[in-house]
Protein backbone atom coordinates (compact mmCIF):
# COMPACT_ATOMS: atom_id res chain seq x y z
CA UNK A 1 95.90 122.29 82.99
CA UNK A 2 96.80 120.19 85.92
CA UNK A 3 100.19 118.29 86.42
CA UNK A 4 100.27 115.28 88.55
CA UNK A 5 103.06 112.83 89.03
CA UNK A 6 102.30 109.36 89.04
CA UNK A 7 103.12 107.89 92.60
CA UNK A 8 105.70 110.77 92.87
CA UNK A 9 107.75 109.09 90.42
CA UNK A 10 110.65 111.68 88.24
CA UNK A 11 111.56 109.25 85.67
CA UNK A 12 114.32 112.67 84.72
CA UNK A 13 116.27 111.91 87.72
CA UNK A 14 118.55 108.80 87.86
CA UNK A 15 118.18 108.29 92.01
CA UNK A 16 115.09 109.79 92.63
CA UNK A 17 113.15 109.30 95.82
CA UNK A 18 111.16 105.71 96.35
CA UNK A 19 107.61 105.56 94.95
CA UNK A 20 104.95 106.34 97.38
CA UNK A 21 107.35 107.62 99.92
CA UNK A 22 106.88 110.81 101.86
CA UNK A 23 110.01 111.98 100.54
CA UNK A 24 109.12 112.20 97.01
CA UNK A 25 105.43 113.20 97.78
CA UNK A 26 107.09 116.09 99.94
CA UNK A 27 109.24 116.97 97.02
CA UNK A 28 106.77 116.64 93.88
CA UNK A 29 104.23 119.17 96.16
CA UNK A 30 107.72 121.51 96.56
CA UNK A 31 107.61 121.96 92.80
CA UNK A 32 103.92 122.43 92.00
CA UNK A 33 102.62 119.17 91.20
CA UNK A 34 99.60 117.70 92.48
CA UNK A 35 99.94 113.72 93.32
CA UNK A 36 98.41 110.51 92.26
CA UNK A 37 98.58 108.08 94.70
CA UNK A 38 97.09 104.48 95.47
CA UNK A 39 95.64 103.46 99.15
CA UNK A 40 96.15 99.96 100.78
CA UNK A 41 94.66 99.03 104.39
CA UNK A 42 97.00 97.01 106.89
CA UNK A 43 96.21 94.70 108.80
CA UNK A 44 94.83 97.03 111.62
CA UNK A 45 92.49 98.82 109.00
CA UNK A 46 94.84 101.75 108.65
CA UNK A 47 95.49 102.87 105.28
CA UNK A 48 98.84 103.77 104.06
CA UNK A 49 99.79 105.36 100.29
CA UNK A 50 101.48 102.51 97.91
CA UNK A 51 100.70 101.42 94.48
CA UNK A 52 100.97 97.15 94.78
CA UNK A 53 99.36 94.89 97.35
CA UNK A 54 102.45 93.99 99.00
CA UNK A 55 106.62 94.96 99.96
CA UNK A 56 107.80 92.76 97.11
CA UNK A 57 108.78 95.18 94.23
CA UNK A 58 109.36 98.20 96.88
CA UNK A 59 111.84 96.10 99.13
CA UNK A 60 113.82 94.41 95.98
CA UNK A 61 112.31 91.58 96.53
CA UNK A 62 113.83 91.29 100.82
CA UNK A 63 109.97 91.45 102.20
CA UNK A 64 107.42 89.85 100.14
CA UNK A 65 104.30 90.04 102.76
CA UNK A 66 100.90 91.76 102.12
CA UNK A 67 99.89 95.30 103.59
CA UNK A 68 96.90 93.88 104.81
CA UNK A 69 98.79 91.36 106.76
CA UNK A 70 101.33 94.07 108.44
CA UNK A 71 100.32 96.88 111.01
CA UNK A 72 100.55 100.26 109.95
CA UNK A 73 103.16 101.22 112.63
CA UNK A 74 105.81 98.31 111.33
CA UNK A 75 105.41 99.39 107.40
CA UNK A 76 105.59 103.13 108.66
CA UNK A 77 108.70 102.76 110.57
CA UNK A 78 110.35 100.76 107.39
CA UNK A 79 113.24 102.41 105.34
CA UNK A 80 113.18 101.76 101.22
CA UNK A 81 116.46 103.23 99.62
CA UNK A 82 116.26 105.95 102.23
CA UNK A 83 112.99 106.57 101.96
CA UNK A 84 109.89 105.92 104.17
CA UNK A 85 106.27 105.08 103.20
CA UNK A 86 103.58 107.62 104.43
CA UNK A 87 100.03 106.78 106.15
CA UNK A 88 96.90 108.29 104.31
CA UNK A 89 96.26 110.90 106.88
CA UNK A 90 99.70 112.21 107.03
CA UNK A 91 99.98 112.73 103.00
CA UNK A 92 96.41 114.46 103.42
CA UNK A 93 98.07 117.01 105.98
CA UNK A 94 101.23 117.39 103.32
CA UNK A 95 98.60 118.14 100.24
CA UNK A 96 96.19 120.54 102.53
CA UNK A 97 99.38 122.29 103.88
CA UNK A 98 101.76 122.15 100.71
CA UNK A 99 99.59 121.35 97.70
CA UNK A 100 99.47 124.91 95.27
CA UNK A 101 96.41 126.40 94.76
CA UNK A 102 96.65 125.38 91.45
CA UNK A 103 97.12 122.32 91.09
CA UNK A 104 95.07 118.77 92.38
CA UNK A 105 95.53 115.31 93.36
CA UNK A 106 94.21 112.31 92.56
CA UNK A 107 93.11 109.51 94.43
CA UNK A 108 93.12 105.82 92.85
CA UNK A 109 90.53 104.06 94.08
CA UNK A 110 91.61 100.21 93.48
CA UNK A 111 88.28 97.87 93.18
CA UNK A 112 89.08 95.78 96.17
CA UNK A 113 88.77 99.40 98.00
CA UNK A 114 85.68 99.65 96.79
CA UNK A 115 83.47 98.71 99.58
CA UNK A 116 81.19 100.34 101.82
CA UNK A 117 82.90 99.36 104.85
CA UNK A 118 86.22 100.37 103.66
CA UNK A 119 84.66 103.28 101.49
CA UNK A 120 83.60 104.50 104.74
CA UNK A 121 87.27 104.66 106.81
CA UNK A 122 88.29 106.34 103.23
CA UNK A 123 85.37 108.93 103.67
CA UNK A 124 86.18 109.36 107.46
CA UNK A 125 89.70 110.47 106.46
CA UNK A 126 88.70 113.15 103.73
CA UNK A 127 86.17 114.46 106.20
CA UNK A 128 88.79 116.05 108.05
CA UNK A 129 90.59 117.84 104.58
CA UNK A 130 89.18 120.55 101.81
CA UNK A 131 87.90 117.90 99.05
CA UNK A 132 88.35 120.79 96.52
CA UNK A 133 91.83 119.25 96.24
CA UNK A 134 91.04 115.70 94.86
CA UNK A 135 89.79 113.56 92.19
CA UNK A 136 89.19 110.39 92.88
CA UNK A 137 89.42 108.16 89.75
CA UNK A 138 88.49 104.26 89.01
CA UNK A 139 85.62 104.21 90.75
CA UNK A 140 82.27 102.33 89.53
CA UNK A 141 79.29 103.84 88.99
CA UNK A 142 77.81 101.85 91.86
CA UNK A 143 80.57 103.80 94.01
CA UNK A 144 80.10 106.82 92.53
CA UNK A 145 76.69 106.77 93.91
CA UNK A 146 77.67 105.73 96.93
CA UNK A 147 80.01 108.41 97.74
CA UNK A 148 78.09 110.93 96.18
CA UNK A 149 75.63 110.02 98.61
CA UNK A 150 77.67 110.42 101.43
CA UNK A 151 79.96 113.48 100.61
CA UNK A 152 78.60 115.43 97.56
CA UNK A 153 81.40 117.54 97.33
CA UNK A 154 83.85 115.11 96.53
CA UNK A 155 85.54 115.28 92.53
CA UNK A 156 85.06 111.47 91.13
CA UNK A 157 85.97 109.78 87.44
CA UNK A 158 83.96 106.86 86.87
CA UNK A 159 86.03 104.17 85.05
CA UNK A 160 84.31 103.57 81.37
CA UNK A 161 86.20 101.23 79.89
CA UNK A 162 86.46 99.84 76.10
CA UNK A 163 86.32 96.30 75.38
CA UNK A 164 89.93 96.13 74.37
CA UNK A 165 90.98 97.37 77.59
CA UNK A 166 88.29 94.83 79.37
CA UNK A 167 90.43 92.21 77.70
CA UNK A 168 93.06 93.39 78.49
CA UNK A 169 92.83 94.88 81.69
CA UNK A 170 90.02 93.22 83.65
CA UNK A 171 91.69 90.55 85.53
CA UNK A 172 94.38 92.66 86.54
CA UNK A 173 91.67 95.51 88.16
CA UNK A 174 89.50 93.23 89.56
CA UNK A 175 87.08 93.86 87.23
């Protein structure tokens, strides 16, 4: 049995570390825990580790802009509560250097991520970390395939959804 925390989130701890943030991804690996974690590209076609689209909900509202509209070095040098948001290849270094042996992460793989062009900078990343450590999850069959294709190694979870969560859901995942 696996335990991952969702974004690094403790909902036991009243002031707990920012989502996302290296300090709660440093602390959740500390314990045991493997991570689940979401990927957004900036405007410079970096990718950085946070769950929504834009600063809105992790700045209180102060910063509304998109990731993909920000360079990587401005969001990185940001402070939330304390806390700092963490680039893609740095949290890779934290789980290959921290992660237990017994435990995994897990990569979400939004749809809008789901290109080959961006699949590719995501692939060019892992290449330089043991894959034995990840599962990446929501991805379609048609990028299954794809990365499959291109590193065989790799854990994946295709997304098979029911038709209540289709109606639910869809619009919101990007079908």
């Amino acid at each position: 049995m696996y335990t991952i925390t969702h974004r690094g989130l403790d909902p036991s701890k009243d002031k707990y570390f920012t989502e996302s943030s290296l300090e709660a991804f440093e602390d959740q690996l500390s314990r045991g825990f493997g991570l689940e974690f979401d990927l957004q590209f900036t405007k410079d076609n970096q990718i950085i580790v946070l769950h929504d689209s834009n600063l809105k909900r992790i700045s209180l509202g102060e910063d509304v802009r998109e990731i993909c509209d920000i360079n990587a070095n401005e969001i990185l040098a940001m402070e939330f509560n304390g806390c700092h948001i963490i680039s893609f290849d740095k949290l890779l270094e934290l789980i290959e250097n921290k992660q237990s042996p017994l435990a995994i992460s897990a990569i979400h793989l939004k749809s809008k991520n789901q290109t080959n062009d961006k699949l590719d900078i995501i692939l060019s990343y892992l290449e330089k970390t043991t894959t034995d450590k990840f599962i990446i999850f929501d991805v379609t069959l048609s990028t299954a395939k794809y990365i499959k294709e291109r590193k065989n190694s790799l854990n994946l979870a295709p997304s098979v959804a029911h038709v209540f969560d289709i109606e639910r859901y869809n619009d919101y995942v990007g079908g």
